[in-house]
PDB file of N, CA and C in Angstrom:
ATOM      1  N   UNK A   1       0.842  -1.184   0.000  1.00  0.00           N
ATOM      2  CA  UNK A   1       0.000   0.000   0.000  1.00  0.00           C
ATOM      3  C   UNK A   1       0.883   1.241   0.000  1.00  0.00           C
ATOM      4  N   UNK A   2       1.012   2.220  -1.214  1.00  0.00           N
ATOM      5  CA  UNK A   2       1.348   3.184  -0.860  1.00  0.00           C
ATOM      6  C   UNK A   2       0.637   4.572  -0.498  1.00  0.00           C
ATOM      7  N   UNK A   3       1.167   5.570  -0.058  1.00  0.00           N
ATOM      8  CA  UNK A   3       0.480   6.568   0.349  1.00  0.00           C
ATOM      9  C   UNK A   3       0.597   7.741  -0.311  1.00  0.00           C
ATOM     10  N   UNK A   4      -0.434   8.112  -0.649  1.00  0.00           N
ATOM     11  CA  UNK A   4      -1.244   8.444  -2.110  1.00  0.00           C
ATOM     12  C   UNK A   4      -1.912  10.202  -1.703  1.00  0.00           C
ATOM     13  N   UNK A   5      -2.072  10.892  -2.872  1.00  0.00           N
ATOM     14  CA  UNK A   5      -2.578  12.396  -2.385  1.00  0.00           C
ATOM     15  C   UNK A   5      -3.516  12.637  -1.040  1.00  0.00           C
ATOM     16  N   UNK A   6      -4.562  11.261  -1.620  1.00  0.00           N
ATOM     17  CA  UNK A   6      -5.802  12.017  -0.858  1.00  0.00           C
ATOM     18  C   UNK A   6      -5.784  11.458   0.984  1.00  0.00           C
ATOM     19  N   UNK A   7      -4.425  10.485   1.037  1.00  0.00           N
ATOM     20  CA  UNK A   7      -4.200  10.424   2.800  1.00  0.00           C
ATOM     21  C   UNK A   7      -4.225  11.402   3.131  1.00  0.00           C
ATOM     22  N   UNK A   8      -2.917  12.225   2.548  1.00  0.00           N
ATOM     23  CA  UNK A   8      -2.712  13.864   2.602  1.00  0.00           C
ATOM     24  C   UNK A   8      -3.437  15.051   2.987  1.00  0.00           C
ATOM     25  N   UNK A   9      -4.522  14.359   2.269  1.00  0.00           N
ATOM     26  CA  UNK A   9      -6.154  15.648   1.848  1.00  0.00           C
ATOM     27  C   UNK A   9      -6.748  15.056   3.348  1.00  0.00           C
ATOM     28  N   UNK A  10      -6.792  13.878   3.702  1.00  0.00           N
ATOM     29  CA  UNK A  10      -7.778  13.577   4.808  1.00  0.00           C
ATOM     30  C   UNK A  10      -7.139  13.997   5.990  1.00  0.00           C
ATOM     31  N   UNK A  11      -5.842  13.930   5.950  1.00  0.00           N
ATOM     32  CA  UNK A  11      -5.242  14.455   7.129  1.00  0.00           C
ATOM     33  C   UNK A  11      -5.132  16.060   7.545  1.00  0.00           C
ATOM     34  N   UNK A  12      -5.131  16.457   6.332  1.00  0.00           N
ATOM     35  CA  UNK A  12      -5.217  18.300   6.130  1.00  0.00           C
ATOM     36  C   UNK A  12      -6.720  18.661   6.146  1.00  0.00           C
ATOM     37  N   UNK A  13      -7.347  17.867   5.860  1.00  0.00           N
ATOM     38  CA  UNK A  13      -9.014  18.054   6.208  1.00  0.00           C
ATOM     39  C   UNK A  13      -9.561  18.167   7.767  1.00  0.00           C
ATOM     40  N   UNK A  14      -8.388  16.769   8.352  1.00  0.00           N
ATOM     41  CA  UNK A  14      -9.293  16.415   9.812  1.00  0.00           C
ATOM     42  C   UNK A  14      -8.822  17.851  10.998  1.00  0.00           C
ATOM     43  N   UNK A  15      -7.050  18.106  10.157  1.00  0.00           N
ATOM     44  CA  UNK A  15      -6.634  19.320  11.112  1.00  0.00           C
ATOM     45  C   UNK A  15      -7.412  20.934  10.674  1.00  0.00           C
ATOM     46  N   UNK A  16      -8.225  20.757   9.538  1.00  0.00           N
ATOM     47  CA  UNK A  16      -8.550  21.939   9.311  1.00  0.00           C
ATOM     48  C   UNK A  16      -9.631  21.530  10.114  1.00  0.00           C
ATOM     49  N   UNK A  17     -10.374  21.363   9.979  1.00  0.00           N
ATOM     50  CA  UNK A  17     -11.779  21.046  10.617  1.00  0.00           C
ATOM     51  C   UNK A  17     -11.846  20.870  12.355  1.00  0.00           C
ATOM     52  N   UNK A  18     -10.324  20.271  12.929  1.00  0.00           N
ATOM     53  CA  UNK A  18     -10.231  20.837  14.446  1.00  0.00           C
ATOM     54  C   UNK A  18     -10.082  21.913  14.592  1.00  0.00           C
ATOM     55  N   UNK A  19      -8.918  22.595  13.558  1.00  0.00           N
ATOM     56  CA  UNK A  19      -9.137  24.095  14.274  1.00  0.00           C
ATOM     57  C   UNK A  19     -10.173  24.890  13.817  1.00  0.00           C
ATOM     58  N   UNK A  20     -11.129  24.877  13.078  1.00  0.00           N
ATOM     59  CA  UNK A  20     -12.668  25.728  12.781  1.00  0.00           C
ATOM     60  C   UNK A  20     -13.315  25.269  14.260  1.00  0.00           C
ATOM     61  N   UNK A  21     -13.453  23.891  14.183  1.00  0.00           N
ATOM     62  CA  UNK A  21     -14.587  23.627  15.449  1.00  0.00           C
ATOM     63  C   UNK A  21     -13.461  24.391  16.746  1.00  0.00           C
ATOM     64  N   UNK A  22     -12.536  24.131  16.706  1.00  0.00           N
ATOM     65  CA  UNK A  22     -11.560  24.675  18.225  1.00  0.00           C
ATOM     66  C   UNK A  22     -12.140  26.519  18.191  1.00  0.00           C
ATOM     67  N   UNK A  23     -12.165  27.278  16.709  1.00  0.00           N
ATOM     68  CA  UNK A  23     -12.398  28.341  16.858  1.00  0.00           C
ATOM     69  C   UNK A  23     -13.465  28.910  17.076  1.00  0.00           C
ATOM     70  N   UNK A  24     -14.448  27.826  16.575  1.00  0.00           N
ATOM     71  CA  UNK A  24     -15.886  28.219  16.801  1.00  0.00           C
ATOM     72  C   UNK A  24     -16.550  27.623  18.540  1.00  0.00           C
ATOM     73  N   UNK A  25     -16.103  27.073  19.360  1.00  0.00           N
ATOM     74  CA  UNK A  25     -16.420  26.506  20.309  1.00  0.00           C
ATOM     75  C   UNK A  25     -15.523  27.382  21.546  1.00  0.00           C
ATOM     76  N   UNK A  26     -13.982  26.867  21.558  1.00  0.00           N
ATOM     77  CA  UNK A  26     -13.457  28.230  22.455  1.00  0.00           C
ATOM     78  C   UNK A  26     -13.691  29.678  22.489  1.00  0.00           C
ATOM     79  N   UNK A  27     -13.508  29.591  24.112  1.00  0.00           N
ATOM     80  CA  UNK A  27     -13.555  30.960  24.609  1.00  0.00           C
ATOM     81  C   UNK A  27     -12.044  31.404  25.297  1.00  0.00           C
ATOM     82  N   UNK A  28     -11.585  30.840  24.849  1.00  0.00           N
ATOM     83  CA  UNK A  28      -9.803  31.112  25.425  1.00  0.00           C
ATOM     84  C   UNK A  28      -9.503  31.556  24.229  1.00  0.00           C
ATOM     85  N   UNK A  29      -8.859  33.126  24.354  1.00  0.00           N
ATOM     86  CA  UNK A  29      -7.692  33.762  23.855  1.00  0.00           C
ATOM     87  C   UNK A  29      -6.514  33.106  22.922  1.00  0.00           C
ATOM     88  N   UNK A  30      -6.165  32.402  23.960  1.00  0.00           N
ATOM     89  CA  UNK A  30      -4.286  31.417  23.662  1.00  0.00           C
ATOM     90  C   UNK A  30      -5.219  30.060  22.789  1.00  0.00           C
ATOM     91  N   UNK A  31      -6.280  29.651  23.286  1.00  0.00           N
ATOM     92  CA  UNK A  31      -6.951  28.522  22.489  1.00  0.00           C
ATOM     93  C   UNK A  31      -7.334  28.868  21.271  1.00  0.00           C
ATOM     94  N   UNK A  32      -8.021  30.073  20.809  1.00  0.00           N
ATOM     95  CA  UNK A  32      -8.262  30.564  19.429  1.00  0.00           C
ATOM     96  C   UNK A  32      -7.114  30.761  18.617  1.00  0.00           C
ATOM     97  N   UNK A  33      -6.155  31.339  18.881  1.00  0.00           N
ATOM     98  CA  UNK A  33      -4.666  31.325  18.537  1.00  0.00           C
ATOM     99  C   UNK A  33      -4.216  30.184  18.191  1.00  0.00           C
ATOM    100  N   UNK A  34      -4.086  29.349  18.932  1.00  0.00           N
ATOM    101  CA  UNK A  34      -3.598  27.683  18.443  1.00  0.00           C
ATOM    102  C   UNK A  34      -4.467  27.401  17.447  1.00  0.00           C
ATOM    103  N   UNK A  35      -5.334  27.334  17.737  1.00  0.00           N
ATOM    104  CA  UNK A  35      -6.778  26.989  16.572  1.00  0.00           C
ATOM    105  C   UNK A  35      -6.484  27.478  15.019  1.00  0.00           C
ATOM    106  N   UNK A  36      -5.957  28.666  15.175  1.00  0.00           N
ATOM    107  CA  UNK A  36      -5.560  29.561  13.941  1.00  0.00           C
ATOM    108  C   UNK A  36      -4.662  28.695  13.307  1.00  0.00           C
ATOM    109  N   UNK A  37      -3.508  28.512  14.191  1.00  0.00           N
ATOM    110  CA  UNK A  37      -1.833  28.061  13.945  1.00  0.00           C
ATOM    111  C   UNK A  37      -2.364  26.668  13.495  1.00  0.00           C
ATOM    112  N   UNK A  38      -3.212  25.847  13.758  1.00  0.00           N
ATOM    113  CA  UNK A  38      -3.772  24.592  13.644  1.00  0.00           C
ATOM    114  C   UNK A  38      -4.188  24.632  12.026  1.00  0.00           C
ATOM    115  N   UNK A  39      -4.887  25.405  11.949  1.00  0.00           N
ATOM    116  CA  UNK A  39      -5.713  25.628  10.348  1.00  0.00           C
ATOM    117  C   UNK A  39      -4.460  25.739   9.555  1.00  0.00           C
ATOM    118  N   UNK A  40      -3.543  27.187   9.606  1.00  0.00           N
ATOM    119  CA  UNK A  40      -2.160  27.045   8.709  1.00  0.00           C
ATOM    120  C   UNK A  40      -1.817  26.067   8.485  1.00  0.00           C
ATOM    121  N   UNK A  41      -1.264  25.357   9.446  1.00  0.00           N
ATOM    122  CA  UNK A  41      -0.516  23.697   9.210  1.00  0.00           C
ATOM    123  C   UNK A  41      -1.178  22.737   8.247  1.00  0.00           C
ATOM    124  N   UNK A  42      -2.547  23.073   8.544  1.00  0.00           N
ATOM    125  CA  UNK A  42      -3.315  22.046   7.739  1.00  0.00           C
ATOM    126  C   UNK A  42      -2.981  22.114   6.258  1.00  0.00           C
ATOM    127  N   UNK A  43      -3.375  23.656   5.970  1.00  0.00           N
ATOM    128  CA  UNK A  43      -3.196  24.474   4.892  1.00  0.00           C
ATOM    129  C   UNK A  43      -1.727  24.105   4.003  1.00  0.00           C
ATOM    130  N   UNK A  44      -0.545  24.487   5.080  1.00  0.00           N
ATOM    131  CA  UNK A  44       0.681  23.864   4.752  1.00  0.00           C
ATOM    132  C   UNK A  44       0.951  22.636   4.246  1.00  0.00           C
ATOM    133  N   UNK A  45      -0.017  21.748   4.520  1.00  0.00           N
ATOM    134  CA  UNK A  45       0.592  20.201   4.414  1.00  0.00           C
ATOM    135  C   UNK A  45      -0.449  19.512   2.948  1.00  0.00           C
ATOM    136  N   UNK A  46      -1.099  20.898   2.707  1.00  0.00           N
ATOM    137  CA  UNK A  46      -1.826  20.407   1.421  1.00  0.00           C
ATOM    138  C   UNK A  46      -1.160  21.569   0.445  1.00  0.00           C
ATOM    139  N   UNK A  47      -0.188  22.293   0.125  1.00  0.00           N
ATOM    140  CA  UNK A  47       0.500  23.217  -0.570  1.00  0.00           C
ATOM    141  C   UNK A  47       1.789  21.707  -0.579  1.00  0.00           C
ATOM    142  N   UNK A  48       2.038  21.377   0.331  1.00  0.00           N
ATOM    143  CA  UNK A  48       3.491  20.707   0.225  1.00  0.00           C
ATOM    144  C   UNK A  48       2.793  19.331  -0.884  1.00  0.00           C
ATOM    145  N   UNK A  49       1.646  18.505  -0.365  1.00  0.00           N
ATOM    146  CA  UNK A  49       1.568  17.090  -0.544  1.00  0.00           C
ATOM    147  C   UNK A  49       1.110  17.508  -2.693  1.00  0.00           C
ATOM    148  N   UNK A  50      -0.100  18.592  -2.051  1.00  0.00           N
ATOM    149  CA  UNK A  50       0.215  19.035  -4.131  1.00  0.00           C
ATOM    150  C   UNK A  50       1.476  19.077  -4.805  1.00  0.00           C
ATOM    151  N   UNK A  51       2.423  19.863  -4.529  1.00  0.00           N
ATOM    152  CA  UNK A  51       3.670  19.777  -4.874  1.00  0.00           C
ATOM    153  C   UNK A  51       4.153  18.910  -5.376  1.00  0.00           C
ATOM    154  N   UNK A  52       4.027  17.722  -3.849  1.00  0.00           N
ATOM    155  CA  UNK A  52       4.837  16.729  -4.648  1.00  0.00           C
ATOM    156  C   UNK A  52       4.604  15.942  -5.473  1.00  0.00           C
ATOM    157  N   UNK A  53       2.711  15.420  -5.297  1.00  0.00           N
ATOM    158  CA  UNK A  53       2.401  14.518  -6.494  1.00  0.00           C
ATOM    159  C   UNK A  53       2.254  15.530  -7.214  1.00  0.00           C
ATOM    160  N   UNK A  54       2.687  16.873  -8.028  1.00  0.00           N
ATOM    161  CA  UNK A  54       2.917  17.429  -9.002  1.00  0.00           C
ATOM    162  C   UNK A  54       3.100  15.980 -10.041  1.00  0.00           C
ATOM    163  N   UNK A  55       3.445  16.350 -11.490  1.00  0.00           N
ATOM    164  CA  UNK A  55       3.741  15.546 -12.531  1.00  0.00           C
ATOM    165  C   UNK A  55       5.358  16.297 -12.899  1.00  0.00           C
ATOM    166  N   UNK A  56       4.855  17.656 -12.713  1.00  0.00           N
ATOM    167  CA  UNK A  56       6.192  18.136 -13.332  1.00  0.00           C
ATOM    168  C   UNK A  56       6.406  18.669 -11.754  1.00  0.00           C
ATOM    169  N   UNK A  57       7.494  18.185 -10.978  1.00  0.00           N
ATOM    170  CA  UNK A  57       7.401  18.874  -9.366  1.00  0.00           C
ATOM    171  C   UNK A  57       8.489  20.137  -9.755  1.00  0.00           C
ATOM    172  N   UNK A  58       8.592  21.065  -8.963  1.00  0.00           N
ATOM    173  CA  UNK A  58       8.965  22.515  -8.783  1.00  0.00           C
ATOM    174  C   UNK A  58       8.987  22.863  -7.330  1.00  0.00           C
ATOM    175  N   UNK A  59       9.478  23.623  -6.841  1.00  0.00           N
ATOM    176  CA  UNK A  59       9.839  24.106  -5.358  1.00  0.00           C
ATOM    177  C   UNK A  59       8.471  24.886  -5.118  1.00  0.00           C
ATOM    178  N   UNK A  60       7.745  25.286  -6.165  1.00  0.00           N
ATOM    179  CA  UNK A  60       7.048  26.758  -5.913  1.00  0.00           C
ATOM    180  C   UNK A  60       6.151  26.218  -4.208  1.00  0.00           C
ATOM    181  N   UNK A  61       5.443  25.021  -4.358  1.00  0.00           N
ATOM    182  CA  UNK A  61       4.936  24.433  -3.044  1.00  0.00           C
ATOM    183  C   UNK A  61       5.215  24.829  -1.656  1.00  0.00           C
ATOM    184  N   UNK A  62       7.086  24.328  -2.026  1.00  0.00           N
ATOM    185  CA  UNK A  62       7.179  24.880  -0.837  1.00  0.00           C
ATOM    186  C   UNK A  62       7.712  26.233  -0.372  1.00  0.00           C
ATOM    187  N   UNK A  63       7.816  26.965  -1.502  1.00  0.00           N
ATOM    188  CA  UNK A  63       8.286  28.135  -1.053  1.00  0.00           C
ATOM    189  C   UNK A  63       6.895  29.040  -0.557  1.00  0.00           C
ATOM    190  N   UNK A  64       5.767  28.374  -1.136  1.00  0.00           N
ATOM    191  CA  UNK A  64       4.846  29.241  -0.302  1.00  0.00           C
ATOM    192  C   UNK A  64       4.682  28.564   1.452  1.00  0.00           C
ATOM    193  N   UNK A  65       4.715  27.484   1.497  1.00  0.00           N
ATOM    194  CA  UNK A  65       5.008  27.292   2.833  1.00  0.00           C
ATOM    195  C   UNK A  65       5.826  27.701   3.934  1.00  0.00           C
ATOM    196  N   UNK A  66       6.958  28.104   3.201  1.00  0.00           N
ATOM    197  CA  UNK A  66       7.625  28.786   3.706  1.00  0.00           C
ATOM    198  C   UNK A  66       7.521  29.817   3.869  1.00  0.00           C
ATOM    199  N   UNK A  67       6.705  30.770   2.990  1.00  0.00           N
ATOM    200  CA  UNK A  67       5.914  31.937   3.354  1.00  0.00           C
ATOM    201  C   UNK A  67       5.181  32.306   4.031  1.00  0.00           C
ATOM    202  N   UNK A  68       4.509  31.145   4.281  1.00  0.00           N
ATOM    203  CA  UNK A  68       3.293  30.847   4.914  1.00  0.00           C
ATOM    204  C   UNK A  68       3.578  30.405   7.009  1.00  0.00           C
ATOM    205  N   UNK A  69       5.002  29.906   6.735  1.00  0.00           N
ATOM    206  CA  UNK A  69       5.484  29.835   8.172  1.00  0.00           C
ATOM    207  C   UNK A  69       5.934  30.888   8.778  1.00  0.00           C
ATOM    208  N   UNK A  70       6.767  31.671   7.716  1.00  0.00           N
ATOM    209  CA  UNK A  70       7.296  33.390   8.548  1.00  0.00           C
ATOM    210  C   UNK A  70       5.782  34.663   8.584  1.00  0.00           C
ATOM    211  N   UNK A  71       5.263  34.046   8.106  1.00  0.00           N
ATOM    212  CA  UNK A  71       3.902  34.534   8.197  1.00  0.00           C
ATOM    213  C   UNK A  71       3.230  34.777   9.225  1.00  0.00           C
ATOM    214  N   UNK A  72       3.093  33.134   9.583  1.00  0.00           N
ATOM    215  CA  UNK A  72       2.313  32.894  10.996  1.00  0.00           C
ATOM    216  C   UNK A  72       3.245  33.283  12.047  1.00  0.00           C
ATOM    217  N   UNK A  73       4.314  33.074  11.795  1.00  0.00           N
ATOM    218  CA  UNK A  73       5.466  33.290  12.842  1.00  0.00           C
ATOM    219  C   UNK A  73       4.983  34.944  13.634  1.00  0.00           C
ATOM    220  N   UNK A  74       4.897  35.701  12.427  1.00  0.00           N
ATOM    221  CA  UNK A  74       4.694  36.778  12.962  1.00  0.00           C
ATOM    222  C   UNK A  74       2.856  37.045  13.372  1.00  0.00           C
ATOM    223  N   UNK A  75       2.495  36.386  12.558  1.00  0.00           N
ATOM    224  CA  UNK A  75       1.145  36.524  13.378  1.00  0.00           C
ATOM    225  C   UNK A  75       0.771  35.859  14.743  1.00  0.00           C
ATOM    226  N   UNK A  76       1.705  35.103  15.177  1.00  0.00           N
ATOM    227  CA  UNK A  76       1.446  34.170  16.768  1.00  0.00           C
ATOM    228  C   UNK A  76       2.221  35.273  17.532  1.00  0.00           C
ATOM    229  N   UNK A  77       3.553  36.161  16.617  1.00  0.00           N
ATOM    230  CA  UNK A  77       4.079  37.662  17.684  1.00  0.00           C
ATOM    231  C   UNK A  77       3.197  38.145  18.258  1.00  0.00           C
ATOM    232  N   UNK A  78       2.448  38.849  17.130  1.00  0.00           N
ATOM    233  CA  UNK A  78       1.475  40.156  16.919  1.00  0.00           C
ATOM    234  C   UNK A  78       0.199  39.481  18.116  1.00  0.00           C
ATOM    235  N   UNK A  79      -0.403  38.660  17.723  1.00  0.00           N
ATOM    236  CA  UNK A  79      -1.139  37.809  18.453  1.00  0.00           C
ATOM    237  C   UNK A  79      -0.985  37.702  19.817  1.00  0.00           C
ATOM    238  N   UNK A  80       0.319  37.644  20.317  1.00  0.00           N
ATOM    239  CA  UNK A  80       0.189  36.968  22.009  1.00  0.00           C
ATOM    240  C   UNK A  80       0.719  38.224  22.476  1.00  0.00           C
ATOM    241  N   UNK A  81       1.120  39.528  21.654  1.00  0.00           N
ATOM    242  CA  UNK A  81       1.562  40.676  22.247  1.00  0.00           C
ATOM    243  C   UNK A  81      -0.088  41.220  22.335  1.00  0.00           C
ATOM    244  N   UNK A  82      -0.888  41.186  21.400  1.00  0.00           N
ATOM    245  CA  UNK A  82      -2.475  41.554  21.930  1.00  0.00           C
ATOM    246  C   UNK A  82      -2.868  40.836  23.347  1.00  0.00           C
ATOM    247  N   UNK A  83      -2.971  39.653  23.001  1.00  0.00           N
ATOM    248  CA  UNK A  83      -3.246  38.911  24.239  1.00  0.00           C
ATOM    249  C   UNK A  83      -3.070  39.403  26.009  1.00  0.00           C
ATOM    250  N   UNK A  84      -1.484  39.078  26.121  1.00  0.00           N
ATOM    251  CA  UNK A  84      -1.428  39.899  26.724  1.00  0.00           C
ATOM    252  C   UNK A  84      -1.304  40.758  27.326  1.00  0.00           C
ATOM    253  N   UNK A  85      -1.371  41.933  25.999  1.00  0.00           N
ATOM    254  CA  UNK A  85      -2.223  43.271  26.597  1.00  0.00           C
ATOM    255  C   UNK A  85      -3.564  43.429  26.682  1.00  0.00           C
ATOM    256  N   UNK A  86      -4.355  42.481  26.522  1.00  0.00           N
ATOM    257  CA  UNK A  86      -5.788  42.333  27.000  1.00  0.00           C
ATOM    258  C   UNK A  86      -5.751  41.772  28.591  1.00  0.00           C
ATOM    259  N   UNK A  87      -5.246  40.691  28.386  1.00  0.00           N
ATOM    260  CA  UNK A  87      -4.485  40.090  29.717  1.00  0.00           C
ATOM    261  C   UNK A  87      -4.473  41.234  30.920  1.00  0.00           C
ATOM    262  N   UNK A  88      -3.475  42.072  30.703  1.00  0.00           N
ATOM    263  CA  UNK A  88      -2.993  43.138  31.664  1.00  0.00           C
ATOM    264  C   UNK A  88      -4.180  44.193  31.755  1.00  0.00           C
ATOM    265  N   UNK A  89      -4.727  44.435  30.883  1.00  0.00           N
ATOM    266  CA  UNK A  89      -5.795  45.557  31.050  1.00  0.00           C
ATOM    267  C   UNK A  89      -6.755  44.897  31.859  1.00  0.00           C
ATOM    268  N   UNK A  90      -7.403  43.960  31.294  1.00  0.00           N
ATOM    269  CA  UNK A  90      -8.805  43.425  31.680  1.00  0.00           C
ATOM    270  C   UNK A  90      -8.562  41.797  32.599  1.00  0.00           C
ATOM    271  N   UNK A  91      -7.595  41.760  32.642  1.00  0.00           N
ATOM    272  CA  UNK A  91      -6.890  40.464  33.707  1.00  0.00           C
ATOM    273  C   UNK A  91      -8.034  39.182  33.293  1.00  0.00           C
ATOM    274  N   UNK A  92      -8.422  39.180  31.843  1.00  0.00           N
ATOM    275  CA  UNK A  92      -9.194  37.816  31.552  1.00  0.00           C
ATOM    276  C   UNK A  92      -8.396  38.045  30.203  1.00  0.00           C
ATOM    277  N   UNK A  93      -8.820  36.548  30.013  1.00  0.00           N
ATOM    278  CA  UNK A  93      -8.136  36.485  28.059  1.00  0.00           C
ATOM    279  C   UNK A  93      -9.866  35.812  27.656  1.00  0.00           C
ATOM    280  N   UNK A  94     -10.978  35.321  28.465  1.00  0.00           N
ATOM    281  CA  UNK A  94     -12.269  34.761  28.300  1.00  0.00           C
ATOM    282  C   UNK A  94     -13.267  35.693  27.517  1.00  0.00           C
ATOM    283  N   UNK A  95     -13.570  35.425  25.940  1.00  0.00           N
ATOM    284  CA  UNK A  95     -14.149  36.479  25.410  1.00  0.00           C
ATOM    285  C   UNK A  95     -15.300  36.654  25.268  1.00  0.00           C
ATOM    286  N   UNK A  96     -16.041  35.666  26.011  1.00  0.00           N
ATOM    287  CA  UNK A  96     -17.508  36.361  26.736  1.00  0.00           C
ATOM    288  C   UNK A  96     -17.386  37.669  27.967  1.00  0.00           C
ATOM    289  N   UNK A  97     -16.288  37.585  28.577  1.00  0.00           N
ATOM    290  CA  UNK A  97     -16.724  38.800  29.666  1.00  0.00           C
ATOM    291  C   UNK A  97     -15.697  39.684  29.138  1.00  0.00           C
ATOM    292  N   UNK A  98     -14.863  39.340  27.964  1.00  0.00           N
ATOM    293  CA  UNK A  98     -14.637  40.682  27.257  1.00  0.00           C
ATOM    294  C   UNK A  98     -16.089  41.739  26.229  1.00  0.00           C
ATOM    295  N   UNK A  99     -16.731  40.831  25.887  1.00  0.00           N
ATOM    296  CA  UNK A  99     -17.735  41.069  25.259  1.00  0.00           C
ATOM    297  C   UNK A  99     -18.664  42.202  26.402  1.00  0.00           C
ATOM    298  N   UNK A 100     -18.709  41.644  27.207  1.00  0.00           N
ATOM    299  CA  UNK A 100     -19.550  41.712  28.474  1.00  0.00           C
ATOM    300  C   UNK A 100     -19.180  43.237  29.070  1.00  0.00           C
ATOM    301  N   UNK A 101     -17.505  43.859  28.914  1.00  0.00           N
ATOM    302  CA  UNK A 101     -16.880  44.480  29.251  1.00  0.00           C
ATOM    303  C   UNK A 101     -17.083  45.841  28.244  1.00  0.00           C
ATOM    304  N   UNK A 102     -17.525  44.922  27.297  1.00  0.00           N
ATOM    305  CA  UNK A 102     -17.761  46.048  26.243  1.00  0.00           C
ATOM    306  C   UNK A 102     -18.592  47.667  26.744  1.00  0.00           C
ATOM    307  N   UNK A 103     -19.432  47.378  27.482  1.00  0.00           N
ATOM    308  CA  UNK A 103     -20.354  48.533  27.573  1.00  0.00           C
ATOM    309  C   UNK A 103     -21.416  48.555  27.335  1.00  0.00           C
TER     310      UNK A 103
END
């Protein structure tokens, strides 16, 4: 048995689909964040697995992955420097009683 595009697709499916339900169900801050970083990866590992069963293969695959990692890199910065400074202001990262806080 070898292992073929669409393992690839089911495995980049099952991690996309944890982090939607992780994003749509949490109320943690740092949990929506992972959730995010969760979806990329998924994303990543179906840019790479196209690539390779390409016919004619080329790097381009992974150079967007690689784009796609200094990417997130900086969006998990940007991200946990919000955090927490929500953190410090409002001493919850829980975004129902940020909601709540609203006014």
């Amino acid at each position: 048995m070898t292992i073929g595009i669409t393992h690839f697709l089911i495995i980049s499916a099952a991690l996309f689909c944890i982090g939607l339900y992780g994003i749509l169900i949490k109320r943690n801050l740092f949990s929506i964040l992972m959730c995010i970083e969760l979806m990329l990866n998924a994303v990543n590992i179906n840019l790479v697995a196209f690539n390779h069963f390409l016919p004619t293969p080329n790097l381009s695959g992974q150079l967007m992955v690689l784009f796609s990692i200094t990417v997130a890199a900086a969006e998990v910065a940007v991200g946990l420097a919000l955090i927490f400074r929500v953190y410090r202001d409002f001493q919850t990262v829980n975004i129902d009683k940020l909601n709540s806080m609203k006014g």
